[in-house]
Protein backbone atom coordinates (compact mmCIF):
# COMPACT_ATOMS: atom_id res chain seq x y z
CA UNK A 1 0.00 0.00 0.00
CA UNK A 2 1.42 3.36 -0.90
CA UNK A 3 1.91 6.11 1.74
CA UNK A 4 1.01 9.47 0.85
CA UNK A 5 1.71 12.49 3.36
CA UNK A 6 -0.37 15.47 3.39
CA UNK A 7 0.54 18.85 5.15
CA UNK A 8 -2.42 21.40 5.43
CA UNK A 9 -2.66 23.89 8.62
CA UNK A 10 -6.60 23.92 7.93
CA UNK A 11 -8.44 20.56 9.50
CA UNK A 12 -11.21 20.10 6.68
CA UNK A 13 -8.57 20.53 3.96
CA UNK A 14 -6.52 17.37 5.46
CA UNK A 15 -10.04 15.69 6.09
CA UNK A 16 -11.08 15.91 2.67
CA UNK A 17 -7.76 14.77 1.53
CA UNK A 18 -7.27 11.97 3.52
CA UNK A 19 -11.03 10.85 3.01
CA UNK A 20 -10.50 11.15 -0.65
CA UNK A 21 -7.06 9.07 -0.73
CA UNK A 22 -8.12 6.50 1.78
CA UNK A 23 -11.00 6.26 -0.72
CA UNK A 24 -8.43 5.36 -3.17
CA UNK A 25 -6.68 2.22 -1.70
CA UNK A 26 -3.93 4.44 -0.31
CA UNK A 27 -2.26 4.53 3.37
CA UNK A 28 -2.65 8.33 4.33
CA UNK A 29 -0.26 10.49 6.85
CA UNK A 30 -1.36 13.82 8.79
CA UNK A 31 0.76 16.55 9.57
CA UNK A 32 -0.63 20.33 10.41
CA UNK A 33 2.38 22.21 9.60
CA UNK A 34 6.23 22.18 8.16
CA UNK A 35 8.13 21.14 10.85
CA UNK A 36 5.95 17.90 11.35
CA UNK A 37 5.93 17.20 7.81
CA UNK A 38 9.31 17.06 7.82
CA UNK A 39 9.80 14.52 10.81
CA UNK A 40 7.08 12.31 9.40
CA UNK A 41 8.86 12.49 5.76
CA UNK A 42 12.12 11.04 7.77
CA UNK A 43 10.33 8.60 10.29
CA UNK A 44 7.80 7.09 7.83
CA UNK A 45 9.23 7.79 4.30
CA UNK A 46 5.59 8.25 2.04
CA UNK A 47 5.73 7.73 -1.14
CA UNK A 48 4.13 11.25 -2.27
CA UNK A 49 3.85 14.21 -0.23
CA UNK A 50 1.05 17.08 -0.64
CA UNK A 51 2.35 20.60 0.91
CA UNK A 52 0.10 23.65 1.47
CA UNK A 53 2.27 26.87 1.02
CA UNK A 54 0.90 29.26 3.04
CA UNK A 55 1.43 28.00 6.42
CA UNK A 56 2.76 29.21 9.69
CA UNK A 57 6.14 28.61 10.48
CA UNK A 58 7.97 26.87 7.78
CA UNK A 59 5.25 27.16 4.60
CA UNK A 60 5.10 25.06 1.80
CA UNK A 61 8.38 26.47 0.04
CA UNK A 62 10.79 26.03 3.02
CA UNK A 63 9.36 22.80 4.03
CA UNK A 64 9.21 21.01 0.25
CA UNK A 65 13.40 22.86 -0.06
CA UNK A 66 13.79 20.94 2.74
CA UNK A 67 12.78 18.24 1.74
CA UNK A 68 14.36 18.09 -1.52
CA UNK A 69 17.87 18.90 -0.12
CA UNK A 70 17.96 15.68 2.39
CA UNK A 71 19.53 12.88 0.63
CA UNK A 72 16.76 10.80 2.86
CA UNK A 73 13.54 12.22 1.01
CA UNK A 74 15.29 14.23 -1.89
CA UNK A 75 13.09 11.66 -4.18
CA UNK A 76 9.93 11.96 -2.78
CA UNK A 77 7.40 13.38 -5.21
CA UNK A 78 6.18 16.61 -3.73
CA UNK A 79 2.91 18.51 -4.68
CA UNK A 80 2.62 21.68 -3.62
CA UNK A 81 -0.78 23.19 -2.54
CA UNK A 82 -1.56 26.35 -2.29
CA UNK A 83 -5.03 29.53 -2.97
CA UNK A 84 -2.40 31.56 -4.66
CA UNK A 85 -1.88 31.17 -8.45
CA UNK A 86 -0.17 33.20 -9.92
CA UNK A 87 3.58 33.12 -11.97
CA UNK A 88 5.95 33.98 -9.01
CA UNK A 89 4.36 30.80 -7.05
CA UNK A 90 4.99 28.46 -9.65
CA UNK A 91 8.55 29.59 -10.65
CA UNK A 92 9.09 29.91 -6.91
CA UNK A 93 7.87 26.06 -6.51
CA UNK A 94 10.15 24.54 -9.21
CA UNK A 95 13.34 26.79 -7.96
CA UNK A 96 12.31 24.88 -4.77
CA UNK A 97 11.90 21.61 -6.72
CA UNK A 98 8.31 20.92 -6.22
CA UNK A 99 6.95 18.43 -8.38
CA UNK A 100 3.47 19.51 -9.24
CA UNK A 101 1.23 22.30 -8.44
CA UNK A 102 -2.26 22.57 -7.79
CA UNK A 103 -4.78 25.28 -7.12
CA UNK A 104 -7.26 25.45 -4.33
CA UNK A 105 -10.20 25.09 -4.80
CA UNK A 106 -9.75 21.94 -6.06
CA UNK A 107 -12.06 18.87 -7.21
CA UNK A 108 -10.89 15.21 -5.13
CA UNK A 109 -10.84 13.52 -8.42
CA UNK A 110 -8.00 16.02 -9.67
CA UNK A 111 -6.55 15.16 -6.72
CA UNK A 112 -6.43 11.79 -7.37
CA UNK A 113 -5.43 11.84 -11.01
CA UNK A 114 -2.65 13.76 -10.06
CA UNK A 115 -1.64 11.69 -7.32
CA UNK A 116 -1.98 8.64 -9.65
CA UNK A 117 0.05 10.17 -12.41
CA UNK A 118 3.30 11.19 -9.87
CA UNK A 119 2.73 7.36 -8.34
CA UNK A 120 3.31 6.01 -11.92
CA UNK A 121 -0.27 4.45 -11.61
CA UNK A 122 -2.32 3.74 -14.96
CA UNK A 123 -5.82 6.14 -15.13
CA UNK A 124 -8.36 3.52 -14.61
């Protein structure tokens, strides 16, 4: 069963997620903010993880540099989250070496085909 990690400072946000994934067949972690995303990335290793940027304390940005900088979970897919779309968040997300990006609001099944698509899993 693949892991997938999701980091979201607002409760119905990771609810919805994790509802929606779990839905899926897939073995979901919970963190509220940055710095516990990070420890769960090392201690449990997912196999995706899905970052909201604006956070307090270390947002989406710092965490997912993080992230991509540790040899440990440098190969993690990360997909970053955020209400803001605009240019400087997406050129600021691959300098960071984000993965993906995706706009809130956003539909569960997008979710899920993106998820799906980073995972390497077929489109049923």
């Amino acid at each position: 069963m693949q892991t997938i990690l999701i980091c979201d400072d607002e409760q119905n946000i990771r609810n919805v997620l994790d509802f929606t994934l779990e839905a899926e067949g897939y073995l979901v972690i919970l963190a509220a903010d940055g710095r516990q995303a990070f420890e769960l990335a090392l201690s449990d290793t997912p196999d995706l993880i899905i970052l909201d940027v604006m956070m307090p304390g270390s947002d989406g940005f710092e965490t997912c540099r993080r992230l991509k900088s540790d040899p440990r979970t440098s190969s993690i897919p990360v997909i970053l989250l955020t209400a803001r779309n605009n240019p400087e968040d997406r050129e600021r997300g691959r300098e960071v070496q984000a993965d993906d990006f995706m706009t809130k609001p956003f539909s569960p099944q997008r979710v899920v085909e993106l998820v799906q698509s980073r995972l390497g899993v077929p489109k049923g």
